[in-house]
N, C-alpha and C. Protein backbone atom coordinates (compact mmCIF):
# COMPACT_ATOMS: atom_id res chain seq x y z
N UNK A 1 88.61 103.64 110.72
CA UNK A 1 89.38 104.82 111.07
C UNK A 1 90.23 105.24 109.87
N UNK A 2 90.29 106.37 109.78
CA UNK A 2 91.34 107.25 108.67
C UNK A 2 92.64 108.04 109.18
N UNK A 3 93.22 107.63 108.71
CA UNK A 3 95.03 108.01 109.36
C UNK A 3 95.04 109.33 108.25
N UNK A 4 95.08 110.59 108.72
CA UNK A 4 95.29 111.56 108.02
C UNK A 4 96.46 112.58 108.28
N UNK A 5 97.20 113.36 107.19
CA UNK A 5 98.17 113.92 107.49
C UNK A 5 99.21 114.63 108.64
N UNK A 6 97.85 115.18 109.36
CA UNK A 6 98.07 115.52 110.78
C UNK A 6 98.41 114.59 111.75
N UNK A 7 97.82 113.27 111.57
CA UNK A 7 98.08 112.18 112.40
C UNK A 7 99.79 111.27 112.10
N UNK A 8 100.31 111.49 110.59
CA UNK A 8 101.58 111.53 110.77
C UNK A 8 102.78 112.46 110.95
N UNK A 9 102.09 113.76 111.05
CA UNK A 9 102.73 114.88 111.49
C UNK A 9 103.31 114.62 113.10
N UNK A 10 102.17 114.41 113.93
CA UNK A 10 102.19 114.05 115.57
C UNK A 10 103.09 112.74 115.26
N UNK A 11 103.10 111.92 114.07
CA UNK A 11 104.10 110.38 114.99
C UNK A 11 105.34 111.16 114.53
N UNK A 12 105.74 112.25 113.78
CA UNK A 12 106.36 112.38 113.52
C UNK A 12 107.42 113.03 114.82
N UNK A 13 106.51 114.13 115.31
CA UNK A 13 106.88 114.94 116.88
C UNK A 13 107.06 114.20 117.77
N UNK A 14 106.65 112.94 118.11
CA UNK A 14 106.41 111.98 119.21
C UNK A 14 107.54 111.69 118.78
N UNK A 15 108.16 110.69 117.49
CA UNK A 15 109.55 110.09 117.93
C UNK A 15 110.65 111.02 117.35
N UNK A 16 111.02 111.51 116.58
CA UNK A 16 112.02 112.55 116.73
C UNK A 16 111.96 114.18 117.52
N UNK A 17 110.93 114.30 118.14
CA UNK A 17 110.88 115.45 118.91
C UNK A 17 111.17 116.82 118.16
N UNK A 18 110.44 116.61 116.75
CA UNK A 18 110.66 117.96 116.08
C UNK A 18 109.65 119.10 116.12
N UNK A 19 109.56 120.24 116.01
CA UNK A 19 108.39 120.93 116.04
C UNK A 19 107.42 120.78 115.63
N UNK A 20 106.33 121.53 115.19
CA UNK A 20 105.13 120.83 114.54
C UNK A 20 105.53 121.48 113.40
N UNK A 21 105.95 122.77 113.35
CA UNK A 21 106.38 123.17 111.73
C UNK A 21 106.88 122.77 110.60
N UNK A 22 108.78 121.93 111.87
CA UNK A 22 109.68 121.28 111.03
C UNK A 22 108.58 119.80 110.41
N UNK A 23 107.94 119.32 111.15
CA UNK A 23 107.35 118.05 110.93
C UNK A 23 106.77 118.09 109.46
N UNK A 24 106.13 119.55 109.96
CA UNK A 24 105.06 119.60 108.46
C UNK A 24 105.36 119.55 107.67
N UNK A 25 106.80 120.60 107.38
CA UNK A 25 107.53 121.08 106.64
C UNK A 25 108.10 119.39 105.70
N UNK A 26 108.79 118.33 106.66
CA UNK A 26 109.66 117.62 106.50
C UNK A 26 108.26 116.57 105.67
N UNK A 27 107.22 116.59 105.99
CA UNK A 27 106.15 115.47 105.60
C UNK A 27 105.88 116.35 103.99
N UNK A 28 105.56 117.73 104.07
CA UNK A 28 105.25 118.10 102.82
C UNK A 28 106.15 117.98 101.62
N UNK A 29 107.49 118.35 102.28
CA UNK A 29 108.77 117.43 101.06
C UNK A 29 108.32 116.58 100.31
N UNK A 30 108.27 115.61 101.51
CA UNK A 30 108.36 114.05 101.16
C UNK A 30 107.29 114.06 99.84
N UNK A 31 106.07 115.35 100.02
CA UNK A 31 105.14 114.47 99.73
C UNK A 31 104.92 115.55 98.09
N UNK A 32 105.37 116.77 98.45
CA UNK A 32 105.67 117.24 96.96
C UNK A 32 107.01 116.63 95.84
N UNK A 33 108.26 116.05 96.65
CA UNK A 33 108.70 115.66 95.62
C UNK A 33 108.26 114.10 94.97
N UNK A 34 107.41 113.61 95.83
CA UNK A 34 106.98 112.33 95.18
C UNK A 34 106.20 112.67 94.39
N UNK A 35 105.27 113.96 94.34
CA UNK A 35 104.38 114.31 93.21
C UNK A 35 105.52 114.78 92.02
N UNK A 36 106.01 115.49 92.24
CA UNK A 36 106.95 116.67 91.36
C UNK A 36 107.74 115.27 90.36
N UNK A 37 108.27 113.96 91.03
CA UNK A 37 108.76 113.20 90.22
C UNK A 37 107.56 112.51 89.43
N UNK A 38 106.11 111.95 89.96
CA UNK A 38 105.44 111.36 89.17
C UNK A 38 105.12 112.51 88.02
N UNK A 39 104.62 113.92 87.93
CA UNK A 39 104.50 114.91 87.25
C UNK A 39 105.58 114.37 85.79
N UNK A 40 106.96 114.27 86.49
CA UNK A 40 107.77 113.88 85.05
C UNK A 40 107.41 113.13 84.45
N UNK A 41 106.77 112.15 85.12
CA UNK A 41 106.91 110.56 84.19
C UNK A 41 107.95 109.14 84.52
N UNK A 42 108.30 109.67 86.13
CA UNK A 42 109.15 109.16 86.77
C UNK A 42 108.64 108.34 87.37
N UNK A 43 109.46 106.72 87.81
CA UNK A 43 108.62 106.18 88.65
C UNK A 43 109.13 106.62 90.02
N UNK A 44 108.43 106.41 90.99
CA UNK A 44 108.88 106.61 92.50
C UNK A 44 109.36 105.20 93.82
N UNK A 45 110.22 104.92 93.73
CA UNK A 45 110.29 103.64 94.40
C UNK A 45 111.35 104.08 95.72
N UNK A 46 109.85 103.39 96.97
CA UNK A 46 110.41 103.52 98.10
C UNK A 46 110.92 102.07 98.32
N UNK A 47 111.60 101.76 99.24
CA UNK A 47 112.42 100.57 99.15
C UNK A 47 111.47 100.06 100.33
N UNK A 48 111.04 98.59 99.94
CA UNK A 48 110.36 97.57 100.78
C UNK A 48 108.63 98.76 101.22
N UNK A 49 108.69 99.66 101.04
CA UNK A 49 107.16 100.25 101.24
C UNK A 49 106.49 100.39 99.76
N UNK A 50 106.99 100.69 98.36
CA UNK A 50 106.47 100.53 97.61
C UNK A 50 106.81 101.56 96.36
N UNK A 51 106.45 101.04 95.16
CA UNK A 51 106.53 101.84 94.15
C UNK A 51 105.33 102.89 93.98
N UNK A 52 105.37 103.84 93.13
CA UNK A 52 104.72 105.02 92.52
C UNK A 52 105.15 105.63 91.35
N UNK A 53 103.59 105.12 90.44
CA UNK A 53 104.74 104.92 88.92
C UNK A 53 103.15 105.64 87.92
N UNK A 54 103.59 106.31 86.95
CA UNK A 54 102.10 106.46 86.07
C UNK A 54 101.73 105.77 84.97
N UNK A 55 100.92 105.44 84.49
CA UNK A 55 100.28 104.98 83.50
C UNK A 55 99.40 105.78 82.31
N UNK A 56 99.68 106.09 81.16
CA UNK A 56 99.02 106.70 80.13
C UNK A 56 97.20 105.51 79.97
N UNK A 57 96.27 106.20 79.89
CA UNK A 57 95.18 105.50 79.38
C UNK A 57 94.72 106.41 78.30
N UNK A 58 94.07 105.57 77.05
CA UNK A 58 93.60 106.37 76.01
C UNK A 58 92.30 106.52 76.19
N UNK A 59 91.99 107.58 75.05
CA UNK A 59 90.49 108.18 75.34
C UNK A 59 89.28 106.98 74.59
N UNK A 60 88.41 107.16 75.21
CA UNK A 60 87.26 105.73 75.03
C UNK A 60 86.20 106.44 75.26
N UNK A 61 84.87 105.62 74.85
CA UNK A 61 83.87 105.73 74.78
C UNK A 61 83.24 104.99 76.24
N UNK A 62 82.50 105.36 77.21
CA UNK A 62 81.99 104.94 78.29
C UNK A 62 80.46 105.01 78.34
N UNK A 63 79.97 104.53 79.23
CA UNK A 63 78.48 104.58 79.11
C UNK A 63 78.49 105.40 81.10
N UNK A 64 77.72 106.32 80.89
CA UNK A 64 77.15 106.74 82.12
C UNK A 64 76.31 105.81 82.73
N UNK A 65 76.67 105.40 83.77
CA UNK A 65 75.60 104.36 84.72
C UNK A 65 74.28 104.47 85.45
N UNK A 66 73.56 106.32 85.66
CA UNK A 66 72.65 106.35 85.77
C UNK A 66 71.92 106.40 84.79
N UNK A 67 72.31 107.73 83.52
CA UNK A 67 71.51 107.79 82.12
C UNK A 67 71.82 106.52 80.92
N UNK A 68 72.71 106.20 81.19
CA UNK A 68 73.07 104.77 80.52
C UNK A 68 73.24 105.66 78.33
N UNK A 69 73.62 106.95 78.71
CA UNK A 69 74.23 107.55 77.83
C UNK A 69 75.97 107.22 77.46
N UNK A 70 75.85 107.49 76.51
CA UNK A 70 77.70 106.94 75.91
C UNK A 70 78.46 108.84 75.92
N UNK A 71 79.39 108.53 77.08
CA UNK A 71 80.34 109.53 77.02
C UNK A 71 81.91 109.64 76.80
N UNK A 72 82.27 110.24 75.43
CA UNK A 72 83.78 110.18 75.14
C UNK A 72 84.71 110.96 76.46
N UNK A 73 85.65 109.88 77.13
CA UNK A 73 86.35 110.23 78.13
C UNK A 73 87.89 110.45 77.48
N UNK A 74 88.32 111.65 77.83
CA UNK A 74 89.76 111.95 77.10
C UNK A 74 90.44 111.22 77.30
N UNK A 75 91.63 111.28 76.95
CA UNK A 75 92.78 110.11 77.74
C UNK A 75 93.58 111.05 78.72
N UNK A 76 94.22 110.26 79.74
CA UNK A 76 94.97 110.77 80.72
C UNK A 76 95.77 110.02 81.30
N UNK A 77 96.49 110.35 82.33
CA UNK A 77 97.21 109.46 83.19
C UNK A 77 97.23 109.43 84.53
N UNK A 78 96.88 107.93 84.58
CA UNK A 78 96.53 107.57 86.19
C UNK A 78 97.93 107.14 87.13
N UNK A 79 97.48 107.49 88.59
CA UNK A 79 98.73 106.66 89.31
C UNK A 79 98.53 105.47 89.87
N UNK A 80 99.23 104.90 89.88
CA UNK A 80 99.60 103.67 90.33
C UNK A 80 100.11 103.24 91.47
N UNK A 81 100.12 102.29 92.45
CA UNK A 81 101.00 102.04 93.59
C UNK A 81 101.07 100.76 93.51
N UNK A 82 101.92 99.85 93.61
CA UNK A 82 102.52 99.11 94.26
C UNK A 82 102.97 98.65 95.62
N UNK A 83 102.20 97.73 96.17
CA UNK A 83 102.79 97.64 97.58
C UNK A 83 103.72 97.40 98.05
N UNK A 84 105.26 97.75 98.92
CA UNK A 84 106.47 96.48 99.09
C UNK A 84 106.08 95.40 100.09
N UNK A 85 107.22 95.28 99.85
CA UNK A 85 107.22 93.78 101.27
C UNK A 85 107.01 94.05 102.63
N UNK A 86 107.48 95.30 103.01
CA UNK A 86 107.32 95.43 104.46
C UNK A 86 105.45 95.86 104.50
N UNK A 87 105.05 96.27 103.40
CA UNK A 87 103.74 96.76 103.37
C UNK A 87 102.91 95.60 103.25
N UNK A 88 103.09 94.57 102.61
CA UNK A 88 102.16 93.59 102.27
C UNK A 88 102.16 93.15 103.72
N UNK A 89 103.96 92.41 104.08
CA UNK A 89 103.61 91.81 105.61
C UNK A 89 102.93 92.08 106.24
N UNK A 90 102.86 93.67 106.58
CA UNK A 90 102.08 94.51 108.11
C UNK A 90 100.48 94.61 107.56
N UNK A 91 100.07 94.48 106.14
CA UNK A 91 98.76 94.12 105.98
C UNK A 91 98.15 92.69 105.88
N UNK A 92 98.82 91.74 105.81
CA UNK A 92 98.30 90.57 105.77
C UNK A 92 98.94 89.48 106.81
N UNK A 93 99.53 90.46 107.96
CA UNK A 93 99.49 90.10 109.13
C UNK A 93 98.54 89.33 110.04
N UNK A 94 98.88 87.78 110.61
CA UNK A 94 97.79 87.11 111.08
C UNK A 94 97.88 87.49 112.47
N UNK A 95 96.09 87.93 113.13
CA UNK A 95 95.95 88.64 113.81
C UNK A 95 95.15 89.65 113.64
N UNK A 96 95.85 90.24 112.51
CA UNK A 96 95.79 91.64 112.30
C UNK A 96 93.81 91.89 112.17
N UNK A 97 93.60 93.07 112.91
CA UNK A 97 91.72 92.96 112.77
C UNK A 97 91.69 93.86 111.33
N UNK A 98 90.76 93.16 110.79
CA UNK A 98 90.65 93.42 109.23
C UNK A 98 88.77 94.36 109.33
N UNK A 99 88.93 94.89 108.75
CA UNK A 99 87.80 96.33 108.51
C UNK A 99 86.92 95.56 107.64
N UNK A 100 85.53 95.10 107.81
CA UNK A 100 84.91 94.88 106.85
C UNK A 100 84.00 96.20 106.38
């Protein structure tokens, strides 16, 4: 199963009883200023759920895996996450049914 935006929009209405607008509204914040700070070069650290931080990679030479051709890949920057503690617990929770 895939937990998608809409689906924390509704937990959002279910326990504070906000509209579906304010919800959206209040989830898209969250979720543009966590971009808008990685954009700087900022890291993002939620407390006990996890960091969000970027990484510079330089440009390299790769091999394509079907033509098994060599392609120069620019450099860029990737994101990163970090899990916290309350995140690791609730995933490596015994019990917990694990997705193969």
């Amino acid at each position: 199963m895939t937990m998608k935006k809409a689906d924390i929009i509704k937990a959002l209405i279910k326990k504070h009883g906000l509209a579906v607008r304010q919800a959206a509204a209040i989830l898209q914040t969250c979720l543009d200023k966590i971009v808008s700070g990685l954009a700087k070069g900022e890291t993002v650290e939620l407390r006990r759920f996890g960091v969000f931080k970027t990484k510079k990679q330089k440009a390299r030479t790769i091999i394509h895996p079907k033509t098994g051709k060599q392609i120069k890949r620019p450099a860029r920057t990737i994101v990163l996450f970090e899990a916290g503690s309350a995140v690791k617990a609730a995933v490596n929770k015994p019990g917990r049914k694990k997705k193969n």
